[in-house]
PDB file of N, CA and C in Angstrom:
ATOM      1  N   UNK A   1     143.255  90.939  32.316  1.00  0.00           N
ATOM      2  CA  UNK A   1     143.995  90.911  33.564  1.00  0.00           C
ATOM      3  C   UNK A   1     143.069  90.803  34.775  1.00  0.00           C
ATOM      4  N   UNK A   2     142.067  91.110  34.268  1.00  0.00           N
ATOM      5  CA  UNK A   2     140.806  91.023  35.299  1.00  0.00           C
ATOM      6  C   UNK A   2     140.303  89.753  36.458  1.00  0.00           C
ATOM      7  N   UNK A   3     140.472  88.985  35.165  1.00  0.00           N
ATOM      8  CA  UNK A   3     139.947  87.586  35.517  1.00  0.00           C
ATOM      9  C   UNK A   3     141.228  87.102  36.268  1.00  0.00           C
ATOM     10  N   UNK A   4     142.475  87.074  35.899  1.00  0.00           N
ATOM     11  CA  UNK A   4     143.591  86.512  36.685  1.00  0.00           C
ATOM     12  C   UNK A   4     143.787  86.855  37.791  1.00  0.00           C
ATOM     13  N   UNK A   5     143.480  87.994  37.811  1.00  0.00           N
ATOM     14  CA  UNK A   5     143.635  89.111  39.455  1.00  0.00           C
ATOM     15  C   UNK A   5     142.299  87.952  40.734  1.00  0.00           C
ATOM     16  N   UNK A   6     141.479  88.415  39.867  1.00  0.00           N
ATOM     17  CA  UNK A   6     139.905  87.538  40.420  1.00  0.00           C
ATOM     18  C   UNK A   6     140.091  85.818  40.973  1.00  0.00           C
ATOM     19  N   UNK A   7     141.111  85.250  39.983  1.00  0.00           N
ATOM     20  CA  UNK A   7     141.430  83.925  40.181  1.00  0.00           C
ATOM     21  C   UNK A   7     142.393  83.576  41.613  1.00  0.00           C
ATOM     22  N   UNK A   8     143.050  84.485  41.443  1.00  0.00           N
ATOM     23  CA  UNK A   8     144.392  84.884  42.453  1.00  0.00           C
ATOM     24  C   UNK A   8     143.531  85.001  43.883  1.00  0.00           C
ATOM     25  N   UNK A   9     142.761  86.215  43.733  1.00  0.00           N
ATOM     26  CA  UNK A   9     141.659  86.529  45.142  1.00  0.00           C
ATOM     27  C   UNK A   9     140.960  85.156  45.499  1.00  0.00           C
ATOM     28  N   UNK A  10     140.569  84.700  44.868  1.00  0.00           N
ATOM     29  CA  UNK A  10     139.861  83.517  44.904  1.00  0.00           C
ATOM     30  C   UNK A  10     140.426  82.247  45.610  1.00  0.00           C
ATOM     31  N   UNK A  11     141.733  82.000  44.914  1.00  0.00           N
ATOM     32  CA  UNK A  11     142.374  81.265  45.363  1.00  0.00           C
ATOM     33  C   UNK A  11     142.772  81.323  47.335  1.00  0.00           C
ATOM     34  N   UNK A  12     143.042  82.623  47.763  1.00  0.00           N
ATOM     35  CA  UNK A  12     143.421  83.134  48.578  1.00  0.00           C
ATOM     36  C   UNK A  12     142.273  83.355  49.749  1.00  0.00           C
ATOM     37  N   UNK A  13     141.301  83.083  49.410  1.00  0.00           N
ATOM     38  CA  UNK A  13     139.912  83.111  49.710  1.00  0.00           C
ATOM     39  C   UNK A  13     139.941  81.895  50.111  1.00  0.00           C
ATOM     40  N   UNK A  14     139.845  80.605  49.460  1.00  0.00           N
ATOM     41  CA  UNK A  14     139.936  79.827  49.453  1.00  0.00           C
ATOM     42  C   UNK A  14     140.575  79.352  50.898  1.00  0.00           C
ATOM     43  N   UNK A  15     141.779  79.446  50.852  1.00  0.00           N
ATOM     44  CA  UNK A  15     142.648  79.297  51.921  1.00  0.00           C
ATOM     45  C   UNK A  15     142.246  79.918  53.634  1.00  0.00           C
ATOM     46  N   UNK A  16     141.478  80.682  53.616  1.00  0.00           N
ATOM     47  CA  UNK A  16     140.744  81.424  54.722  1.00  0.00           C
ATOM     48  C   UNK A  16     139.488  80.545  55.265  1.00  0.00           C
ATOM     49  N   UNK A  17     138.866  79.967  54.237  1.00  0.00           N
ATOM     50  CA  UNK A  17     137.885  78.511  54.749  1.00  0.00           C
ATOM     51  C   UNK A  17     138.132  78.078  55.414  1.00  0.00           C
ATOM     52  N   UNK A  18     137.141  77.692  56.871  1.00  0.00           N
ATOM     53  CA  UNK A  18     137.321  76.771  57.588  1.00  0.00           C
ATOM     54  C   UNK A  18     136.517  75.481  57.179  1.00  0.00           C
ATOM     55  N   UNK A  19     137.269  74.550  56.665  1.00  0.00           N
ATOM     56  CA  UNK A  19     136.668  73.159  55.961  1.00  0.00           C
ATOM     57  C   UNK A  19     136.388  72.502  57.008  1.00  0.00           C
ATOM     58  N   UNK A  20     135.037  71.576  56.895  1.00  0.00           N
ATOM     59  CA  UNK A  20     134.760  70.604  57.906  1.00  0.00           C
ATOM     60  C   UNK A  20     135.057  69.195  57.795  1.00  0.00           C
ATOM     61  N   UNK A  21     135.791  68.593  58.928  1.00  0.00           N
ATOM     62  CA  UNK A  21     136.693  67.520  59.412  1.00  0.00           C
ATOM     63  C   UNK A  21     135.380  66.247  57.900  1.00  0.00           C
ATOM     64  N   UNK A  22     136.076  65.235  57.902  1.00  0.00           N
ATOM     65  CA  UNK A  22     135.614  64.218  57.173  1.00  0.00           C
ATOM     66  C   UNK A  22     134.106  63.883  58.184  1.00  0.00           C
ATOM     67  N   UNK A  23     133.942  63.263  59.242  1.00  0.00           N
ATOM     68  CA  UNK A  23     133.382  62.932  60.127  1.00  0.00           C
ATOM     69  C   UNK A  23     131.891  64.008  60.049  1.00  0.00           C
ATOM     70  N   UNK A  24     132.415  65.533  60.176  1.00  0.00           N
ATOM     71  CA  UNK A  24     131.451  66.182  60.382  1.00  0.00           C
ATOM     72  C   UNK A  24     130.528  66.293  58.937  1.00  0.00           C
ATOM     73  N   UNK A  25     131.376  65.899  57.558  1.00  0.00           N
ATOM     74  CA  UNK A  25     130.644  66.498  56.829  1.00  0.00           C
ATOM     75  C   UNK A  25     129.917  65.255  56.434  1.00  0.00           C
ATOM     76  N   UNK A  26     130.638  64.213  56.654  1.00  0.00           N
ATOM     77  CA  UNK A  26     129.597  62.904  56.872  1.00  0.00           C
ATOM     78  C   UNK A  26     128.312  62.835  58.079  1.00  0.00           C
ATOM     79  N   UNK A  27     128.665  63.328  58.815  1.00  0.00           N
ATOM     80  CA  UNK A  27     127.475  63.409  59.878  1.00  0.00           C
ATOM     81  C   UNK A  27     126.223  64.452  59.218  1.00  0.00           C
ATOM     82  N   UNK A  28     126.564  65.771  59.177  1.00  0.00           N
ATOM     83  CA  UNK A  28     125.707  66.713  57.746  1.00  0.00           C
ATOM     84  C   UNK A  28     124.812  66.058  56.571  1.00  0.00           C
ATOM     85  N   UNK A  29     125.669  65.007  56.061  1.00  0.00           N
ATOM     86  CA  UNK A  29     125.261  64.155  54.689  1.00  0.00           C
ATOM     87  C   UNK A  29     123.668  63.579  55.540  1.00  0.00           C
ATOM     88  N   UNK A  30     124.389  62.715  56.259  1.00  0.00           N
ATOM     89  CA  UNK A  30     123.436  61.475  56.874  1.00  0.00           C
ATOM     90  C   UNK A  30     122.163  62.839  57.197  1.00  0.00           C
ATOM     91  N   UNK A  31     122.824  63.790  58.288  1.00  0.00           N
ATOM     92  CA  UNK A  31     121.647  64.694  58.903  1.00  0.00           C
ATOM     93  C   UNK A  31     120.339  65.158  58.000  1.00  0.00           C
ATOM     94  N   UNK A  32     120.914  65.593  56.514  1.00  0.00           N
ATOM     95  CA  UNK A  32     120.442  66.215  55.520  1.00  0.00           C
ATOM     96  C   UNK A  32     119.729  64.862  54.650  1.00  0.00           C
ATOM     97  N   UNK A  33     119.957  63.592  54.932  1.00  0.00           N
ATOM     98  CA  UNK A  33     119.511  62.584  54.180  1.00  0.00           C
ATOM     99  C   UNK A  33     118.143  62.052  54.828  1.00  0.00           C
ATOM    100  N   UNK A  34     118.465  62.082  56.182  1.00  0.00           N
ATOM    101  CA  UNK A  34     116.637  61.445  57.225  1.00  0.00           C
ATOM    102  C   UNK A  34     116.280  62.836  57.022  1.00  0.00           C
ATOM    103  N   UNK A  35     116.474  63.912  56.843  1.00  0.00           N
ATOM    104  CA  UNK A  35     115.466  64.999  57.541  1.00  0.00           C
ATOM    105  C   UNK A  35     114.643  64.946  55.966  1.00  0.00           C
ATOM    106  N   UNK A  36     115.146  64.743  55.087  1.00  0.00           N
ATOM    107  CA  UNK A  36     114.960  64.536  53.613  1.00  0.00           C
ATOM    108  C   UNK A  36     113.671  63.441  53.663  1.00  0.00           C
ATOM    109  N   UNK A  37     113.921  62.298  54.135  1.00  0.00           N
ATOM    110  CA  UNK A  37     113.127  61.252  53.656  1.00  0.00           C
ATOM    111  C   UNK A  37     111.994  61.556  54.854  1.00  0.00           C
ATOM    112  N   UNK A  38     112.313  61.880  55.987  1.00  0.00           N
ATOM    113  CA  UNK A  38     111.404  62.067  57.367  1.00  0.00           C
ATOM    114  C   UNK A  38     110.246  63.399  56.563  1.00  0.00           C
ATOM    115  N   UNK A  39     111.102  64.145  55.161  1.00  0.00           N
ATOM    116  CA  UNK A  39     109.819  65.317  55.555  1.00  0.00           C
ATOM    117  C   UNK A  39     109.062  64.765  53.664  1.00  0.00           C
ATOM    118  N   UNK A  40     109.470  64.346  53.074  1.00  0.00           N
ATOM    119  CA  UNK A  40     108.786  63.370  52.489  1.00  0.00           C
ATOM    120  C   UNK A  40     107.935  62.282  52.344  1.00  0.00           C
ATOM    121  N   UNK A  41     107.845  61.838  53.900  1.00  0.00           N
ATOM    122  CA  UNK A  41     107.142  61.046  54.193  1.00  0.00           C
ATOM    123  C   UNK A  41     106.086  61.540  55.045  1.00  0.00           C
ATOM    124  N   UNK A  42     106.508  62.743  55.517  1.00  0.00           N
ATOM    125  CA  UNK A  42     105.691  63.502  56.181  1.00  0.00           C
ATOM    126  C   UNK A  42     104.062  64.388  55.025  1.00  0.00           C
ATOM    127  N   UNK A  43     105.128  64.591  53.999  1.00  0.00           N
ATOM    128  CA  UNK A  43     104.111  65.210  53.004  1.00  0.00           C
ATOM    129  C   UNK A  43     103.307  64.371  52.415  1.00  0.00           C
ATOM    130  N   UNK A  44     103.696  63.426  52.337  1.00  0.00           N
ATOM    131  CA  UNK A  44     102.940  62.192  51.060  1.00  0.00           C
ATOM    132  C   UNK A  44     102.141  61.551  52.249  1.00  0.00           C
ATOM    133  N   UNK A  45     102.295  61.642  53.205  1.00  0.00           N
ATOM    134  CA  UNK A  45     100.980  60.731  54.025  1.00  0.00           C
ATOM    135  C   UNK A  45     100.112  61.649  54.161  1.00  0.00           C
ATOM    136  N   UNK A  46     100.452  63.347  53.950  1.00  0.00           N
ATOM    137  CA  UNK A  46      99.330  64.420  54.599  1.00  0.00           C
ATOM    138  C   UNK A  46      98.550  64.140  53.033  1.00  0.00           C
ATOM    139  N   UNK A  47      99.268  64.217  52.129  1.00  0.00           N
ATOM    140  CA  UNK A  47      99.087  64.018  50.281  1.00  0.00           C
ATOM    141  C   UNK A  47      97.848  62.598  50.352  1.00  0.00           C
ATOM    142  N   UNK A  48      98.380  61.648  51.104  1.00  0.00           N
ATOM    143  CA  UNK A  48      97.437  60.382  50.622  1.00  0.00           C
ATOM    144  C   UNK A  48      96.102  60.888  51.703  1.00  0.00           C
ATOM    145  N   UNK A  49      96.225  61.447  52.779  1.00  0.00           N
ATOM    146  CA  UNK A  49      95.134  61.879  53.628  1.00  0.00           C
ATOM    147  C   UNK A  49      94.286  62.897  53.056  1.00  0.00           C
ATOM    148  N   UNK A  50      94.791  63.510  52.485  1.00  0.00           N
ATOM    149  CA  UNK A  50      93.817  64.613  52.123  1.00  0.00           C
ATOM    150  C   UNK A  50      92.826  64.286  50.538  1.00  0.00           C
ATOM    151  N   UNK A  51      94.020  63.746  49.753  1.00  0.00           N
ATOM    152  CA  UNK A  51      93.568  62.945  48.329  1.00  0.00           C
ATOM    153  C   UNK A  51      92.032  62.073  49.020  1.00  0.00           C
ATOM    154  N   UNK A  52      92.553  60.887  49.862  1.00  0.00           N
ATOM    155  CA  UNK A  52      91.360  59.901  50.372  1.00  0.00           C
ATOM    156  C   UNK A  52      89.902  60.934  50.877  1.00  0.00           C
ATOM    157  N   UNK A  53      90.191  62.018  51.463  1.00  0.00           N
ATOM    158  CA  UNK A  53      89.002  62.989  51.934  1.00  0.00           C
ATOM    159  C   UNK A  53      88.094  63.725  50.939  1.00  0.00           C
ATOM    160  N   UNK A  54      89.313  63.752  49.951  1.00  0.00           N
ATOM    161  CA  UNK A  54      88.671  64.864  48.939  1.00  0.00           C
ATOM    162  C   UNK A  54      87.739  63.645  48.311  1.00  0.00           C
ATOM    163  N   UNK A  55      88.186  62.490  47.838  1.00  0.00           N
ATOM    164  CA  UNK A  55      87.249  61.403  47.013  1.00  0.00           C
ATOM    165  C   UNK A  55      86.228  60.839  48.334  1.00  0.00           C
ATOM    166  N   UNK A  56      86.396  60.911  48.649  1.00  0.00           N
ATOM    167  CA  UNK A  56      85.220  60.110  49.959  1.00  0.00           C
ATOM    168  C   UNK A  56      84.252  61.968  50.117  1.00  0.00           C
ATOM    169  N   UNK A  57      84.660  62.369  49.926  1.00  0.00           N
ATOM    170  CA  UNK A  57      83.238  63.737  50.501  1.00  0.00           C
ATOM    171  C   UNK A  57      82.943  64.366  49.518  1.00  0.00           C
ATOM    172  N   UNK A  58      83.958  64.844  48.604  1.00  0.00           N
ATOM    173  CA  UNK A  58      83.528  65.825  47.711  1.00  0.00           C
ATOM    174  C   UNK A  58      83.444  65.032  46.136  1.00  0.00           C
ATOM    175  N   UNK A  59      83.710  63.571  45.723  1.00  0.00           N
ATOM    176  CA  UNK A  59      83.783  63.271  44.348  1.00  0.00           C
ATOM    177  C   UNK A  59      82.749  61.911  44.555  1.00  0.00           C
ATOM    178  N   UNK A  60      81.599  62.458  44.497  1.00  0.00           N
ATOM    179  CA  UNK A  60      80.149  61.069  45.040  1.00  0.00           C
ATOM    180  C   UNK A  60      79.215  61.069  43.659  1.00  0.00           C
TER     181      UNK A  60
END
């Protein structure tokens, strides 16, 4: 009876969400998609900079 009670709350829970409009959660997507590739690209150029330093000074 546990779990049905739990399902019930849940459900009801549910209904108390404030869901975000189509627009916003598309705007989120996109937001969460450049900040994604912007900090990936951010790492892999510090990645190819530091790789190129380490073989140019320390692997002779």
């Amino acid at each position: 009876m546990q779990f049905i009670e739990y399902i019930k709350e849940s459900k009801g829970e549910l209904a108390h969400v404030s869901w975000p409009t189509r627009n916003q959660a598309i705007a989120f997507t996109l937001l969460v998609i450049i900040l994604s590739v912007a900090t990936s690209l951010y790492l892999g150029a510090f990645d190819t900079l530091f790789t190129t330093l380490i073989k140019n000074f320390f692997v002779r």
